[in-house]
Protein backbone atom coordinates (compact mmCIF):
# COMPACT_ATOMS: atom_id res chain seq x y z
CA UNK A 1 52.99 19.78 34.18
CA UNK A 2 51.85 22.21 32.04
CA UNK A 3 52.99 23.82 29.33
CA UNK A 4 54.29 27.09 29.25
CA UNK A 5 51.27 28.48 26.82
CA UNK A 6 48.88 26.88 28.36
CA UNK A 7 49.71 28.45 31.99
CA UNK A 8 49.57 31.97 30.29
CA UNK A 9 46.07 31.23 28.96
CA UNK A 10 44.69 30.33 32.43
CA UNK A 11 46.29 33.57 34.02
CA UNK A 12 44.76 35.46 31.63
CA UNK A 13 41.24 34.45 31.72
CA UNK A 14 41.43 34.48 35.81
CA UNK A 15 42.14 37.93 35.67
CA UNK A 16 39.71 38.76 32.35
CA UNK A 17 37.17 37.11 35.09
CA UNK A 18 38.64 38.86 38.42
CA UNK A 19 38.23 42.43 36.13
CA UNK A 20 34.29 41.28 35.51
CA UNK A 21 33.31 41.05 38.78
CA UNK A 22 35.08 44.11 39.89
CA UNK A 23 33.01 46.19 37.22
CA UNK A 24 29.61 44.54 38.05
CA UNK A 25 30.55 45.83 41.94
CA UNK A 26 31.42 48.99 40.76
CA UNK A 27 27.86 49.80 39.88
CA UNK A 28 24.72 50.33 41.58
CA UNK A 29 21.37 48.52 41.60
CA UNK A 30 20.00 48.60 37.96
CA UNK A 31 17.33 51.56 36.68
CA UNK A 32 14.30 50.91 36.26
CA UNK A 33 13.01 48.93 32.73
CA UNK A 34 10.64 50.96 30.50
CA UNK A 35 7.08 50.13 30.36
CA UNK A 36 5.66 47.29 28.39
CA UNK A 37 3.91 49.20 24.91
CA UNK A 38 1.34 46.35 25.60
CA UNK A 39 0.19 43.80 28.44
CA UNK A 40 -1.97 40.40 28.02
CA UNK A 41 -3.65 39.08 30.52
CA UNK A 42 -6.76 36.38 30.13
CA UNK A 43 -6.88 37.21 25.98
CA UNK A 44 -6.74 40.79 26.64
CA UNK A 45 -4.49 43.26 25.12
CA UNK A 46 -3.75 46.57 27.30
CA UNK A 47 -2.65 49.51 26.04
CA UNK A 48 -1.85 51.56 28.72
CA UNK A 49 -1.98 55.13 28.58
CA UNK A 50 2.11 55.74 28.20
CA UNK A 51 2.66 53.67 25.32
CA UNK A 52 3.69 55.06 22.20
CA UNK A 53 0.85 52.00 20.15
CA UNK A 54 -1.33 54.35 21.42
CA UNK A 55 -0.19 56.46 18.33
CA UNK A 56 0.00 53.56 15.69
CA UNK A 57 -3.34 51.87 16.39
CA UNK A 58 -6.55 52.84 14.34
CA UNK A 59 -9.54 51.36 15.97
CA UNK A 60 -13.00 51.44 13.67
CA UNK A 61 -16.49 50.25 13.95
CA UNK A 62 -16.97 47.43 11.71
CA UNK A 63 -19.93 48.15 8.99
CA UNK A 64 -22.71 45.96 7.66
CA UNK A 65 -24.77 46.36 4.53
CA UNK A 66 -25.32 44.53 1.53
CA UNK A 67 -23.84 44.41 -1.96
CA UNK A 68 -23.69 42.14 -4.39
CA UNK A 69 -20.22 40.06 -5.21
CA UNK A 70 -18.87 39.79 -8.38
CA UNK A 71 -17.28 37.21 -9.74
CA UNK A 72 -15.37 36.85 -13.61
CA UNK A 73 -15.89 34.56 -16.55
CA UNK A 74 -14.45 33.65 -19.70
CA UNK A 75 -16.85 34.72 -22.40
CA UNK A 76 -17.22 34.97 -26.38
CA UNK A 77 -19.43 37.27 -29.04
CA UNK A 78 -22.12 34.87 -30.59
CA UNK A 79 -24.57 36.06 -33.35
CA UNK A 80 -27.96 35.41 -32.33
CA UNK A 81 -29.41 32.57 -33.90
CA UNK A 82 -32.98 33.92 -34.47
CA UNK A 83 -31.25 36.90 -36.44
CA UNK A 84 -29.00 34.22 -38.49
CA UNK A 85 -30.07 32.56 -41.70
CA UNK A 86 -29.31 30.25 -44.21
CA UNK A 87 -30.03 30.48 -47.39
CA UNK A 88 -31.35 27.66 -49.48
CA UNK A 89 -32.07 27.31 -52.64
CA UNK A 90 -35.86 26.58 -53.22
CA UNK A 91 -35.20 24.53 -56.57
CA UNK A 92 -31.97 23.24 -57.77
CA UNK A 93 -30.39 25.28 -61.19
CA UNK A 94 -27.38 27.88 -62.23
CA UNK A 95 -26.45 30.39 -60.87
CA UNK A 96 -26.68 33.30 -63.74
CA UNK A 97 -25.94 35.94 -61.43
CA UNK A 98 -24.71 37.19 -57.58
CA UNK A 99 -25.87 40.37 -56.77
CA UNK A 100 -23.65 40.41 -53.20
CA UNK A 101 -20.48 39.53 -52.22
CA UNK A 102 -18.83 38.25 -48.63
CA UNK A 103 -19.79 40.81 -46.49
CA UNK A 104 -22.16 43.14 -47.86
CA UNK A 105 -25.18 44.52 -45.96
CA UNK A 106 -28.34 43.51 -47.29
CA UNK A 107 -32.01 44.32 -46.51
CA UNK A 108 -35.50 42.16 -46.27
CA UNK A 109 -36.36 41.45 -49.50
CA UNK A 110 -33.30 42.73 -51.77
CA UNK A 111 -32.77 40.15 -54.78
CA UNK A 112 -29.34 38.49 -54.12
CA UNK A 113 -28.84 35.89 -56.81
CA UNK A 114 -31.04 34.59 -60.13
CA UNK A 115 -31.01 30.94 -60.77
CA UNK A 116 -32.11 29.74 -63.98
CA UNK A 117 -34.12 26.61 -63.03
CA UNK A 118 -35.56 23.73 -65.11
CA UNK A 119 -37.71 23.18 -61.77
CA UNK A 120 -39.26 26.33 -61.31
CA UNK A 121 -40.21 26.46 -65.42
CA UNK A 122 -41.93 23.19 -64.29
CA UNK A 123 -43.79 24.95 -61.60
CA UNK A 124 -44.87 27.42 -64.26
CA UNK A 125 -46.01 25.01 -66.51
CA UNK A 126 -47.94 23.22 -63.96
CA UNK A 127 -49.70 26.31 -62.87
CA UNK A 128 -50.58 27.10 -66.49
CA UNK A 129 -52.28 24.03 -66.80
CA UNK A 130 -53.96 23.62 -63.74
CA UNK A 131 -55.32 27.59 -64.37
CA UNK A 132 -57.20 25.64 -68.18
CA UNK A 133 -58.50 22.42 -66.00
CA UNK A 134 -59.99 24.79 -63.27
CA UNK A 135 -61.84 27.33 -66.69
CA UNK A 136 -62.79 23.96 -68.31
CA UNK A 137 -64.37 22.62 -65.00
CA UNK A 138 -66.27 25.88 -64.49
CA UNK A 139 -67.66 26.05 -67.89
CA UNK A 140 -69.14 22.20 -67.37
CA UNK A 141 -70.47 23.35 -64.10
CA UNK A 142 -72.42 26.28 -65.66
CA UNK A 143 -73.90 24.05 -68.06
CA UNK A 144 -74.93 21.61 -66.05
CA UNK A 145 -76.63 24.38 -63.44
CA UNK A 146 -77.98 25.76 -66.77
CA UNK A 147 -79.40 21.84 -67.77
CA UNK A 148 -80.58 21.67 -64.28
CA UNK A 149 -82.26 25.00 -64.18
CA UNK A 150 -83.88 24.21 -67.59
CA UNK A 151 -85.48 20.63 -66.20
CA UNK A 152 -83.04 18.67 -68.00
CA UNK A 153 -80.40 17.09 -66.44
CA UNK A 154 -79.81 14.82 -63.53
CA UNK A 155 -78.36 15.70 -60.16
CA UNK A 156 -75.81 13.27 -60.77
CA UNK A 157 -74.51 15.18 -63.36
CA UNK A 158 -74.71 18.28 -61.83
CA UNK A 159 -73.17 16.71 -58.74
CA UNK A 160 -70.43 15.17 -61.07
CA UNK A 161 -69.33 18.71 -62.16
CA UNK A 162 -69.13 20.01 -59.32
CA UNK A 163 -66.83 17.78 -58.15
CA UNK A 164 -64.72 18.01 -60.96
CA UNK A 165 -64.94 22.19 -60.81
CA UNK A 166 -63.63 21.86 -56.91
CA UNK A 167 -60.60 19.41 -57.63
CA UNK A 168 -59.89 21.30 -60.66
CA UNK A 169 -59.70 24.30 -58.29
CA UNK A 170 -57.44 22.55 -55.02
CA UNK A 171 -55.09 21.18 -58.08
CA UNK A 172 -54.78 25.56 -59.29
CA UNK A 173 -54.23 26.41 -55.35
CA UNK A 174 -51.43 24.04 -54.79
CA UNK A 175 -49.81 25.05 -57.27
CA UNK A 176 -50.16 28.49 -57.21
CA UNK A 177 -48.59 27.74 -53.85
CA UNK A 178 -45.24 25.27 -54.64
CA UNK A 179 -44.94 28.80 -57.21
CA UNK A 180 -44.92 31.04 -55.19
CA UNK A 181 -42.78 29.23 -52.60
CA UNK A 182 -40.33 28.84 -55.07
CA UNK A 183 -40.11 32.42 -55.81
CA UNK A 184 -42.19 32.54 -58.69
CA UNK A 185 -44.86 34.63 -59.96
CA UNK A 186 -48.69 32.83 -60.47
CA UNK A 187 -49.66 35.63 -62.80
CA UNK A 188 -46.71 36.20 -64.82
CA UNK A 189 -47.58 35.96 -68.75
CA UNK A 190 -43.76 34.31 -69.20
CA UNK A 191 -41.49 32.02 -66.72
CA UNK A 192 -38.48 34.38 -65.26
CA UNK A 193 -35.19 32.68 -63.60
CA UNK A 194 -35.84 32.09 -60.09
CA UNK A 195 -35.34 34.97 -57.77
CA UNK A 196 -34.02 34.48 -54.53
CA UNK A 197 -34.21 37.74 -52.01
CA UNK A 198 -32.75 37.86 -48.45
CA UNK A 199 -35.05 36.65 -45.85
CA UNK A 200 -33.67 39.40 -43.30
CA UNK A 201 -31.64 42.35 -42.72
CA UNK A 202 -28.08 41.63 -42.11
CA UNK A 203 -24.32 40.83 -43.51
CA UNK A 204 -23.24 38.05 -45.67
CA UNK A 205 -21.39 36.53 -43.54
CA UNK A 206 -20.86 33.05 -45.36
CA UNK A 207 -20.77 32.29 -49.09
CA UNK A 208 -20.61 29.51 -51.22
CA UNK A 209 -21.76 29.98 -54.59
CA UNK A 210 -20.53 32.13 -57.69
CA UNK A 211 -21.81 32.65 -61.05
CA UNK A 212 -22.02 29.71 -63.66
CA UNK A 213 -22.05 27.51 -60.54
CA UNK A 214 -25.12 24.99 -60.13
CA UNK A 215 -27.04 24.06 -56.88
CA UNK A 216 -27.60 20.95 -57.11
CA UNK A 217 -28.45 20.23 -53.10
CA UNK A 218 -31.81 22.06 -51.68
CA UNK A 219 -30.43 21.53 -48.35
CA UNK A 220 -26.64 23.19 -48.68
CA UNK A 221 -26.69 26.84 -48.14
CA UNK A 222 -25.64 29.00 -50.47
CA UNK A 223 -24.77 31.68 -48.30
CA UNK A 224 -25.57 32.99 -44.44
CA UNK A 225 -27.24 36.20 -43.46
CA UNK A 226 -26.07 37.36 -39.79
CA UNK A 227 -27.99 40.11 -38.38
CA UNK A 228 -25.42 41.62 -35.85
CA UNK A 229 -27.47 44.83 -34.49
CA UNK A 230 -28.33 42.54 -31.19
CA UNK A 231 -25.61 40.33 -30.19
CA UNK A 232 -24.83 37.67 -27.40
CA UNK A 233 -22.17 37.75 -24.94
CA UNK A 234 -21.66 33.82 -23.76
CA UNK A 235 -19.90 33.68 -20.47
CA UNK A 236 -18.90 29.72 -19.63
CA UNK A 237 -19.61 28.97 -16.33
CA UNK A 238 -18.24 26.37 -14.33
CA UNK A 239 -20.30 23.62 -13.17
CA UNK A 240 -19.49 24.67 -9.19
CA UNK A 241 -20.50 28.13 -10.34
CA UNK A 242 -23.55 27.65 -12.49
CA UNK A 243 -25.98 27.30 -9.34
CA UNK A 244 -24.96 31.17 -8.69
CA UNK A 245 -26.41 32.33 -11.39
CA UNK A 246 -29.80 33.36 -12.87
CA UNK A 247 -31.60 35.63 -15.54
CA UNK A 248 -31.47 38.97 -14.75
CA UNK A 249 -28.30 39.45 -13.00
CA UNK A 250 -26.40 42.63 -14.07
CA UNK A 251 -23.45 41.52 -16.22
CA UNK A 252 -20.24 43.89 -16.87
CA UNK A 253 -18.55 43.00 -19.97
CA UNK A 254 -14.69 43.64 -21.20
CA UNK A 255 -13.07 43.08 -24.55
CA UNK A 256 -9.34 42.84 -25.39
CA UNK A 257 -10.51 44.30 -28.60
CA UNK A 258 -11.76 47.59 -26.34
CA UNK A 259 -9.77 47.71 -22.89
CA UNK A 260 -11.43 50.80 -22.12
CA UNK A 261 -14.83 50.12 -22.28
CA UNK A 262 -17.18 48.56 -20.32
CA UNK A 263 -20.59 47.11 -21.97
CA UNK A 264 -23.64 46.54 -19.12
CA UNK A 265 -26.03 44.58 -19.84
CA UNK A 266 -27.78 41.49 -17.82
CA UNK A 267 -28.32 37.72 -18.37
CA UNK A 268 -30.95 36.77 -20.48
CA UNK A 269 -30.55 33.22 -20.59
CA UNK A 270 -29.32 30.36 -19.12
CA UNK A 271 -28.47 27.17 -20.40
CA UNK A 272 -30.59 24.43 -18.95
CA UNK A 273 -28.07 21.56 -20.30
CA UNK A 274 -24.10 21.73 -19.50
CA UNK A 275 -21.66 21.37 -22.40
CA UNK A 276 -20.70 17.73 -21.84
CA UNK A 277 -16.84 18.18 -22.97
CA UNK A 278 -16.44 21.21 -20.60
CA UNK A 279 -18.91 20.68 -17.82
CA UNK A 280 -19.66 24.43 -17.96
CA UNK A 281 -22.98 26.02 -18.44
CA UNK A 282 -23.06 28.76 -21.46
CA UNK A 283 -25.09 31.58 -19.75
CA UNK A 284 -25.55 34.58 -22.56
CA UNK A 285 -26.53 38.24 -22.26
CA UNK A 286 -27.92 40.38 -24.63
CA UNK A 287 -26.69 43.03 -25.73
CA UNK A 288 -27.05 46.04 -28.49
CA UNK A 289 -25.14 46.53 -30.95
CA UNK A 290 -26.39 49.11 -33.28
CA UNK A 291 -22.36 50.38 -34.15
CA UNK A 292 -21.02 47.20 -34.91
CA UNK A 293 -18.44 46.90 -32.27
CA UNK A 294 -19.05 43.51 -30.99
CA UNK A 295 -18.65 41.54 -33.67
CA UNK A 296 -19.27 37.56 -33.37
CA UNK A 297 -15.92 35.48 -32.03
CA UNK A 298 -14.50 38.23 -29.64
CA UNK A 299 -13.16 37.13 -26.79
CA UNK A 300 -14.57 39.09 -23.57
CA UNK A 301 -14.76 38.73 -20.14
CA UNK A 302 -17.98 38.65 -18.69
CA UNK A 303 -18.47 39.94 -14.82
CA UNK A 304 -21.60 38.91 -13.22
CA UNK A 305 -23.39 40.45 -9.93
CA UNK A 306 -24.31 37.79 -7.72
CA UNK A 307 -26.40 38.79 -5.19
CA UNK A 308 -25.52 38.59 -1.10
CA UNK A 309 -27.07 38.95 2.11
CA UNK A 310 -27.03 41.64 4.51
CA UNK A 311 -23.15 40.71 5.87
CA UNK A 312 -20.27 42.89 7.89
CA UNK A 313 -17.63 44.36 5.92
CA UNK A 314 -14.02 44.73 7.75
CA UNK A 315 -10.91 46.43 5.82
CA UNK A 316 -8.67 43.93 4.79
CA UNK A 317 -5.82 45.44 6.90
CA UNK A 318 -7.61 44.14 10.11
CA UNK A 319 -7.02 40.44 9.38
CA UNK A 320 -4.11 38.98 11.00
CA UNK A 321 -3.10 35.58 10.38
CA UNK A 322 -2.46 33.64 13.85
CA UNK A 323 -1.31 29.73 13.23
CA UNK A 324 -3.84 28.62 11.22
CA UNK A 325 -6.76 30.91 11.63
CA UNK A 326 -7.57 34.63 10.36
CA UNK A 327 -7.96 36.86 13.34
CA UNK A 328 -9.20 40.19 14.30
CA UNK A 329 -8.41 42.82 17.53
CA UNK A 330 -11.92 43.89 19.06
CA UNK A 331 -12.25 46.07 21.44
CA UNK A 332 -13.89 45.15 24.46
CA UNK A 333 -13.19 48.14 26.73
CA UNK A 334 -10.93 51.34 26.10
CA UNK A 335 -7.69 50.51 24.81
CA UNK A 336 -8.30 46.90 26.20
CA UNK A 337 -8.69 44.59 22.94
CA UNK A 338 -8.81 40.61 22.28
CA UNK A 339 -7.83 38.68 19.94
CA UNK A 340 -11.04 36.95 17.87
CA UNK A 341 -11.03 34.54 15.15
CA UNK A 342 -13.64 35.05 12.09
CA UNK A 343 -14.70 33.05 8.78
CA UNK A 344 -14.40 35.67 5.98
CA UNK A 345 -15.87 35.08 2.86
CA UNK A 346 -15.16 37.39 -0.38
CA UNK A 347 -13.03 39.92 -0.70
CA UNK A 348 -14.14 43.11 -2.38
CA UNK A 349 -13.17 46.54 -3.34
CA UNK A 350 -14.77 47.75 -0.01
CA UNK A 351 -13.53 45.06 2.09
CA UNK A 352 -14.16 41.83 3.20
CA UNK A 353 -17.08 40.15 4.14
CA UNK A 354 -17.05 38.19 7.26
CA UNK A 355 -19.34 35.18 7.78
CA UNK A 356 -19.14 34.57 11.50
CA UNK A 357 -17.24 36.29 14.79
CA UNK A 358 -18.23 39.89 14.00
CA UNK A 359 -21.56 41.33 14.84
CA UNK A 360 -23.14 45.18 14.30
CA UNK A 361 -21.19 47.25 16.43
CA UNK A 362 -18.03 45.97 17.27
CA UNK A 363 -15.21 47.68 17.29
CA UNK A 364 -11.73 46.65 15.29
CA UNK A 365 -7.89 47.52 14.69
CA UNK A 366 -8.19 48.46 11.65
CA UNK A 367 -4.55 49.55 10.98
CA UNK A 368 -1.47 48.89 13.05
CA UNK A 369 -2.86 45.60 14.86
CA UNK A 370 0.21 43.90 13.37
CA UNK A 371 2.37 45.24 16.23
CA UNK A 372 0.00 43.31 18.69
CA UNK A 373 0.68 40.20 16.77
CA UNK A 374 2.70 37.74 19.26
């Protein structure tokens, strides 16, 4: 038998049921159902005239032209090394004075330190006595032309002399020369310090000496010399990249130093070897830099041009993702639209470029193709 709750339960859901089909009799046939906004049929999306996409849907004609993509690098300030220089000392010595200090500006020939230099006082001294061999050789080759003239004298003596006048005078030329490449002066009466003057125009950048120091190493530098008025900007390139680009590109170039400004310029050079740690190939662009603003060790970003074919540009609104493939609604008839897959390439400011399923002339969604997306 059953229980008492149980036989209340199944009365009630006979006559929850009898009251549900008495309802559903109650009524007529159903209305009509509204019209589909869209139909597809064979790939093709109809919109007929009655639906409300009709409103929401912004068809375009796709556009083709070519521009130039641009894509971003890590970059640095460098000082260019044909405007950087060491300087050496010619002779070792002491320093008895330094006429600049770390970053002065100095010009082409401005005396920046005086060594005193037992060296170049033997450079004097040498010059000095190769000036009396060369007068003592001349005066025994006038005699002997004067000898020779007179009948007297054999032409191995005059030969003799003149050999001894022309070593006499190669021995005065060299070292007239080791003087003057030493900073000294061949026809000074009295030996000066040595002079040293800046080889170019520029900022002392580096500096390693002071006064009552000696330089005791002709190959350590005493101090650098940057000329900064044209600067590099090095961008480091990846090696997947590097084939991209080539001298003359147009470069656009951002510092953190100067987030508002932009300096153009294009590449100049491009480094035939890659860094070997990095793999990346330093490509540097020129630029000037007559105010000073760029100075060496900035960080910047460097944005280079690199040039593209003729290609068709769709907004990026028109791409629909469908599975796994990027998708577009063309038009193929009014209001009547299929779905089309493209390879797209780089995306720009004006769009994106598409590599293949889009020709001249066709005819997108541009906006609202979303709401066709089953």
């Amino acid at each position: 038998m059953l229980h008492p709750l149980n036989k209340s339960a199944t009365r009630l859901a006979l006559v929850i049921a009898m009251a549900l089909s008495m309802a559903a009799c109650s009524h007529g046939p159903d209305e009509s159902a509204a019209p589909p906004a869209f139909t597809v049929e064979n790939n093709q999306y109809k919109v007929p005239d009655t639906s409300p996409l009709r409103k929401e849907l912004v068809v375009q004609p796709v556009e083709m032209h070519q521009a130039p993509h641009t894509m971003t690098f890590p970059a640095n300030v460098e000082a260019d090394p044909a405007r950087t220089a060491n300087v050496l000392p010619a002779l070792t010595g002491k320093v008895v004075e330094l006429k600049v200090g770390l970053g002065d500006h100095v010009t082409r020939g401005q005396l920046i330190a005086v060594i005193d230099s037992g060296d170049l006082a033997q450079a004097n001294s040498d010059v000095v006595k190769a000036r009396d061999a060369l007068n003592l050789a001349k005066k025994a080759l006038d005699r002997a032309l004067g000898v020779k003239a007179a009948g007297g004298n054999a032409v191995k003596d005059l030969e003799a002399a003149q050999s001894g006048y022309n070593q006499a005078q190669a021995e005065y030329d060299r070292a007239r020369t080791r003087l003057v490449a030493v900073g000294g002066e061949p026809d000074a009466q009295t030996a000066r310090p040595m002079q040293v003057t800046a080889p170019i125009t520029g900022y002392i950048t580096a500096l390693t000496i002071a006064p009552g120091t000696y330089v005791n190493d002709p190959t350590a530098s005493m101090m650098t010399i940057s000329n900064t008025e044209l600067v590099w900007i090095t961008a480091n390139v990846p090696e997947s990249d590097s084939g991209l680009i080539a001298k003359g590109q147009k470069v656009d170039a951002t510092l953190v130093a100067y987030p508002d400004k932009v300096f153009h310029g294009s590449v100049s050079f491009v480094n035939p070897v890659l860094q070997s740690d990095t793999r990346r190939d330093l490509v540097r662009v020129t630029f000037a830099n007559a105010d000073g603003l760029l100075k060496p060790n900035m960080f910047a970003t460097a944005s280079i041009d690199i040039p593209q074919p003729q290609q068709v540009f769709i907004p990026q609104s028109a791409l629909l993702m469908n599975n796994d493939s990027v998708t577009v609604f063309v038009e193929v008839s009014p209001w009547t639209f299929e779905r089309r897959t493209v390879d797209i390439s780089y995306d720009e400011s004006d769009g994106t470029r598409v590599l293949k399923g889009l020709k001249q002339g066709d005819r997108v969604i541009v906006r609202g193709g979303v709401l066709l997306n089953d």
